[in-house]
Protein backbone atom coordinates (compact mmCIF):
# COMPACT_ATOMS: atom_id res chain seq x y z
CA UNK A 1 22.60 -38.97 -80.36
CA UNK A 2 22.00 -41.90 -78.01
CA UNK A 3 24.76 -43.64 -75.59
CA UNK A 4 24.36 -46.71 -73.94
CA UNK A 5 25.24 -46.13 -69.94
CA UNK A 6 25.03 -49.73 -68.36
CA UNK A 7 21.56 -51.34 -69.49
CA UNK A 8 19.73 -47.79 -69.50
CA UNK A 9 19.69 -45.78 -73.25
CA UNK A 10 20.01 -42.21 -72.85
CA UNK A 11 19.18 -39.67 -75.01
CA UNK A 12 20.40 -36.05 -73.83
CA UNK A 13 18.44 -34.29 -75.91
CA UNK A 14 14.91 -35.76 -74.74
CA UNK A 15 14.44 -32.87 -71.79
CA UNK A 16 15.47 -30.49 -74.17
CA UNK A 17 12.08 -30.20 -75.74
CA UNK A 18 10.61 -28.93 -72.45
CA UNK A 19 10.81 -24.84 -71.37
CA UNK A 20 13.29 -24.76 -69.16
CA UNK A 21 11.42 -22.49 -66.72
CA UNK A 22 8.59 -24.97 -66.57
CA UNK A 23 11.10 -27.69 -65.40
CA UNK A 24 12.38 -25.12 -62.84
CA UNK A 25 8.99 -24.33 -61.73
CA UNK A 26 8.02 -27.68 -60.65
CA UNK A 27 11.07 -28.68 -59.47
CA UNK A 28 10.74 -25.32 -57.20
CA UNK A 29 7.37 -26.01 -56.06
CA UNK A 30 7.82 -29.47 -55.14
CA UNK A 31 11.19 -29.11 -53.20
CA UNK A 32 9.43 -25.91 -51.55
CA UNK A 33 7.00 -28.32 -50.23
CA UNK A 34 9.72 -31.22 -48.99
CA UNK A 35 11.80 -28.22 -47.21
CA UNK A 36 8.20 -27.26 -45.54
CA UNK A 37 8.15 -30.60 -44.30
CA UNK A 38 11.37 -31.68 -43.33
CA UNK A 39 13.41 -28.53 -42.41
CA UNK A 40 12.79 -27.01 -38.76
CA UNK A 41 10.52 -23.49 -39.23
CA UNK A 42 13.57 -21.47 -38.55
CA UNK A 43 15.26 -22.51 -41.48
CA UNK A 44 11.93 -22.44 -43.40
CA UNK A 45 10.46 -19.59 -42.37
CA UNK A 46 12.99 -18.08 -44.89
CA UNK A 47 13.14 -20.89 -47.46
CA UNK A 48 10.30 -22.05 -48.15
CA UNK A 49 8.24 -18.89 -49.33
CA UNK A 50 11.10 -18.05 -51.47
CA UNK A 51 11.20 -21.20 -53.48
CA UNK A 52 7.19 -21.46 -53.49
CA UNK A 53 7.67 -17.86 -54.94
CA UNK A 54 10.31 -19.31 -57.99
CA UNK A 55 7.83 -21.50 -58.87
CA UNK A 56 5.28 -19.44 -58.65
CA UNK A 57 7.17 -16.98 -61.01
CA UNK A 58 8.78 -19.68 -63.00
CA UNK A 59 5.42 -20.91 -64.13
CA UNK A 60 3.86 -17.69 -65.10
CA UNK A 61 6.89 -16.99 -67.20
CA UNK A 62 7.06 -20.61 -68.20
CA UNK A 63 3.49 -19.88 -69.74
CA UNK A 64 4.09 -17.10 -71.37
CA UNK A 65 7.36 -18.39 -73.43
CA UNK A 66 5.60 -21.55 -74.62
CA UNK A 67 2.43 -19.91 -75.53
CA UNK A 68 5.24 -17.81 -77.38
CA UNK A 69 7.54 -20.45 -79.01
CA UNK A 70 5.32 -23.88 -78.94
CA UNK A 71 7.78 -25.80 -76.66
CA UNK A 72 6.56 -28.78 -74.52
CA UNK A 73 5.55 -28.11 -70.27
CA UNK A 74 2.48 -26.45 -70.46
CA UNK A 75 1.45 -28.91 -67.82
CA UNK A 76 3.97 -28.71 -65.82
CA UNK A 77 4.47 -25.00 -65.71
CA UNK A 78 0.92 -25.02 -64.50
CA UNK A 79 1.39 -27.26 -61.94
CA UNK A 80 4.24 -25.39 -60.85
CA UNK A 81 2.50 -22.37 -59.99
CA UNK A 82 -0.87 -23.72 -59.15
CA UNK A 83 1.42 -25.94 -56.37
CA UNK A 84 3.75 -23.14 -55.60
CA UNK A 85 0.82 -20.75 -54.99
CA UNK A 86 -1.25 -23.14 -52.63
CA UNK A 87 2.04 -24.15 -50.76
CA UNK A 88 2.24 -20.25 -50.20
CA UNK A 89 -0.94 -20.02 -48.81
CA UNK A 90 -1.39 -23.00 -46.92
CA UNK A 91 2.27 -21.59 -45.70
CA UNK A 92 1.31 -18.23 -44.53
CA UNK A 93 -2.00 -19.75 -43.14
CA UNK A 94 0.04 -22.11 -40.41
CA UNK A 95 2.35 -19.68 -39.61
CA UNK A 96 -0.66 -16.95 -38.71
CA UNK A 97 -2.46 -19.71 -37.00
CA UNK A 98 0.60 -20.90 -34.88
CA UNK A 99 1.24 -17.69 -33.96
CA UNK A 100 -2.60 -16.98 -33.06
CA UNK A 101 -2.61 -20.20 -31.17
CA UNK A 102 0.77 -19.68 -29.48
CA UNK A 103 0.39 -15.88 -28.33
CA UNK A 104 -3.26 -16.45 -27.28
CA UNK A 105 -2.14 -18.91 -24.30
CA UNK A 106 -2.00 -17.50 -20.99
């Protein structure tokens, strides 16, 4: 069933063909990495691994179900944990390094 909202057609039922999880997985993955930039390390420090994590886990599961029940995301699951995973790295990385860097001054 399509409504007309304004001058834009909508069709509810167009997203529904995508895995849910996959759509949660990049949507975790990608808001991981806007909350690594934008939100001050204390906040992040707790944040930010946890929602690289949910797409990290979203995406694996995400996988599994469509590889299970043919639904559309493949792609995006992927990307979901492949980003998730490297935000988590690249994460952990600058946090070691800053506190290499900022112990090792005298």
């Amino acid at each position: 069933m399509t409504r007309k909202v304004g001058f834009v057609v909508t069709n509810p039922s167009a997203f529904s063909e995508y895995d849910r999880y996959a759509v949660i997985s990049i949507s975790a993955a990608l808001l991981g990495a806007l909350c690594f930039l934008l939100i001050p390390l204390r906040v992040s420090i707790v944040l930010v691994p946890a929602l690289y994590l949910a797409g990290i886990v979203c995406g694996v599961l995400a996988v599994r179900r469509i590889g299970m029940n043919g639904a559309k995301g493949r792609g995006l699951a992927t990307a979901g944990y492949l980003c998730g995973g490297l935000g988590l790295v690249a994460f952990i990385f600058l946090l070691v390094a800053g506190a290499i860097v900022g112990g090792s001054s005298t």
